[in-house]
C-alpha atoms as a PDB file:
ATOM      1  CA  UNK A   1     -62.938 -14.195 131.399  1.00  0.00           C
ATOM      2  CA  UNK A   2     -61.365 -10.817 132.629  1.00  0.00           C
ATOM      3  CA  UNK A   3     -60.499  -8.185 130.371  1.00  0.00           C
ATOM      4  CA  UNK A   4     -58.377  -4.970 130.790  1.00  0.00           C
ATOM      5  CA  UNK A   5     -58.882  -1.962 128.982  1.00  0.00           C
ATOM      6  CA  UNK A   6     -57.412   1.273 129.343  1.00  0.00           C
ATOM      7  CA  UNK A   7     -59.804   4.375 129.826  1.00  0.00           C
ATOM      8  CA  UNK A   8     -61.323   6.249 126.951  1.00  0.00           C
ATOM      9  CA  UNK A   9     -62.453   9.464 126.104  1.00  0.00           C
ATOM     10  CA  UNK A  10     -66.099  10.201 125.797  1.00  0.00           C
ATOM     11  CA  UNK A  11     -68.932   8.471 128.038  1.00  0.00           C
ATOM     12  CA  UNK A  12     -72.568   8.633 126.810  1.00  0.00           C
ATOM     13  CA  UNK A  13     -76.196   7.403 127.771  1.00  0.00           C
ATOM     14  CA  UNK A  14     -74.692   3.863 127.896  1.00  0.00           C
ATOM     15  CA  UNK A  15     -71.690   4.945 131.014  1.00  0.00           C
ATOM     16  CA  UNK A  16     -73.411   5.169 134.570  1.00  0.00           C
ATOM     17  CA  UNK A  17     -71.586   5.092 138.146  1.00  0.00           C
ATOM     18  CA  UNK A  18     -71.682   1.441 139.436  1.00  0.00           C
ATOM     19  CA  UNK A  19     -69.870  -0.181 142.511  1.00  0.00           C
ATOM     20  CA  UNK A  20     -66.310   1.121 141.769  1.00  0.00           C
ATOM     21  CA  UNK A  21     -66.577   4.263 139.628  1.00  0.00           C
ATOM     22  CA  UNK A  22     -68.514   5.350 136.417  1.00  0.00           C
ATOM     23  CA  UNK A  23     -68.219   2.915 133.747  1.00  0.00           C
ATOM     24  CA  UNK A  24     -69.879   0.105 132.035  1.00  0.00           C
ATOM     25  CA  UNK A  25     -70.849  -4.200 132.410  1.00  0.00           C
ATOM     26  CA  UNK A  26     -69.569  -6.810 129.531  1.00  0.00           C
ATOM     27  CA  UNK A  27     -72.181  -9.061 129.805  1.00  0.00           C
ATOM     28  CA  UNK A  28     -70.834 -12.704 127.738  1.00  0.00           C
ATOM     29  CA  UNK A  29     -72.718 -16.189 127.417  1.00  0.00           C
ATOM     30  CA  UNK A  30     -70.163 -18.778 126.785  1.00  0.00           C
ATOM     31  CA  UNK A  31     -70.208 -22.477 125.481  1.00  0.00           C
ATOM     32  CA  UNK A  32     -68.298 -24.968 128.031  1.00  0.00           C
ATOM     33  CA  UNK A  33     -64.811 -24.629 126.240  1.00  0.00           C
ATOM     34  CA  UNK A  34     -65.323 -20.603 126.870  1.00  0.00           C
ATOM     35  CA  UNK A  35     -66.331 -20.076 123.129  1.00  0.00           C
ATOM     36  CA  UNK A  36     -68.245 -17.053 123.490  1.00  0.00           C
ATOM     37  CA  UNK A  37     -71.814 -17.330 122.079  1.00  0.00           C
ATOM     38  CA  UNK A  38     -73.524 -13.836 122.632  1.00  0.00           C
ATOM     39  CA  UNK A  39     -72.102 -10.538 124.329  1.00  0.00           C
ATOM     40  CA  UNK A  40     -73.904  -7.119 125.694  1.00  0.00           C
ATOM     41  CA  UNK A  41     -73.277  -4.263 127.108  1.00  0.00           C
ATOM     42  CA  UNK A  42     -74.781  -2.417 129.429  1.00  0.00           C
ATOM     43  CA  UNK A  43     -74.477   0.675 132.378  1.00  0.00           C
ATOM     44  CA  UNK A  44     -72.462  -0.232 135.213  1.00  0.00           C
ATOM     45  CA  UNK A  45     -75.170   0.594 137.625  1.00  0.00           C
ATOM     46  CA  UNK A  46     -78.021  -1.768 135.772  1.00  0.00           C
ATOM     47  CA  UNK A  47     -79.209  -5.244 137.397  1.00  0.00           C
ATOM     48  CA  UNK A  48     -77.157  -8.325 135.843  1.00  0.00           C
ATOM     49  CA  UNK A  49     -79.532 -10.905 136.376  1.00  0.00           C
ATOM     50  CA  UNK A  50     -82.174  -9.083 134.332  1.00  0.00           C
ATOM     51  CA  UNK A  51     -79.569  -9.551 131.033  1.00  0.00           C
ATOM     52  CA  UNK A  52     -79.447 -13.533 131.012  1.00  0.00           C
ATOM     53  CA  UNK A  53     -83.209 -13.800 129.404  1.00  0.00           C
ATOM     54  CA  UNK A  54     -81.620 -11.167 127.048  1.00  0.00           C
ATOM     55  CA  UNK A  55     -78.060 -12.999 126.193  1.00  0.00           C
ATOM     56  CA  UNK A  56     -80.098 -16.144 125.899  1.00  0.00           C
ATOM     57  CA  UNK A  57     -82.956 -14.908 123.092  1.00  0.00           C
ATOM     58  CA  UNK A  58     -79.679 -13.858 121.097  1.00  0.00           C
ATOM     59  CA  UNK A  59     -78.685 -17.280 120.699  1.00  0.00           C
ATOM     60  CA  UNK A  60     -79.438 -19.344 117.504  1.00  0.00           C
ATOM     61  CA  UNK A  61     -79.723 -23.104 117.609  1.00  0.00           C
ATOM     62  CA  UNK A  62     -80.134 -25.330 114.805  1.00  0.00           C
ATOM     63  CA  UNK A  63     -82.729 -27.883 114.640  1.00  0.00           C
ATOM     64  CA  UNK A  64     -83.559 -30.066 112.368  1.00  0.00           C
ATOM     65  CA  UNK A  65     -87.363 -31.707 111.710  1.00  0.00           C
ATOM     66  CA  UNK A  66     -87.811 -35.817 111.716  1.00  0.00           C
ATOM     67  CA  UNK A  67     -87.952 -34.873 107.624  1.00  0.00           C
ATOM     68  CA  UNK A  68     -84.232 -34.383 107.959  1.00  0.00           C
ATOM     69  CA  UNK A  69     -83.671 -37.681 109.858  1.00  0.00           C
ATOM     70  CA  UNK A  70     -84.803 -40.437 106.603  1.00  0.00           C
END
């Protein structure tokens, strides 16, 4: 998914120079129809594979016990 948004005022802790200019990573965990099922953000300079443990803990499933199944 590829979103476009037009630059905004301000910055903050959470901006940091990254590959092509200061800004900052949408980080999304989708279903497989694209239904998005968690989102982060982080500085554009941080390490992307160290947010999937992250995206994934955010994540609720619903189980059900073999109580449920009589």
């Amino acid at each position: 998914m590829t979103g476009l948004f037009p630059p905004g005022k301000g910055g903050g802790e959470e901006v940091a120079y990254g590959g092509k200019g200061k800004g900052i990573l949408i980080h999304t965990l989708t279903e497989g129809n694209g239904m998005p099922l968690a989102n982060a953000t982080t500085p554009a300079n941080g390490n992307e594979r160290e947010q999937v443990l992250p995206l994934l803990d955010k994540i609720k499933l619903k189980t059900s016990t073999l109580d449920n199944w009589r």
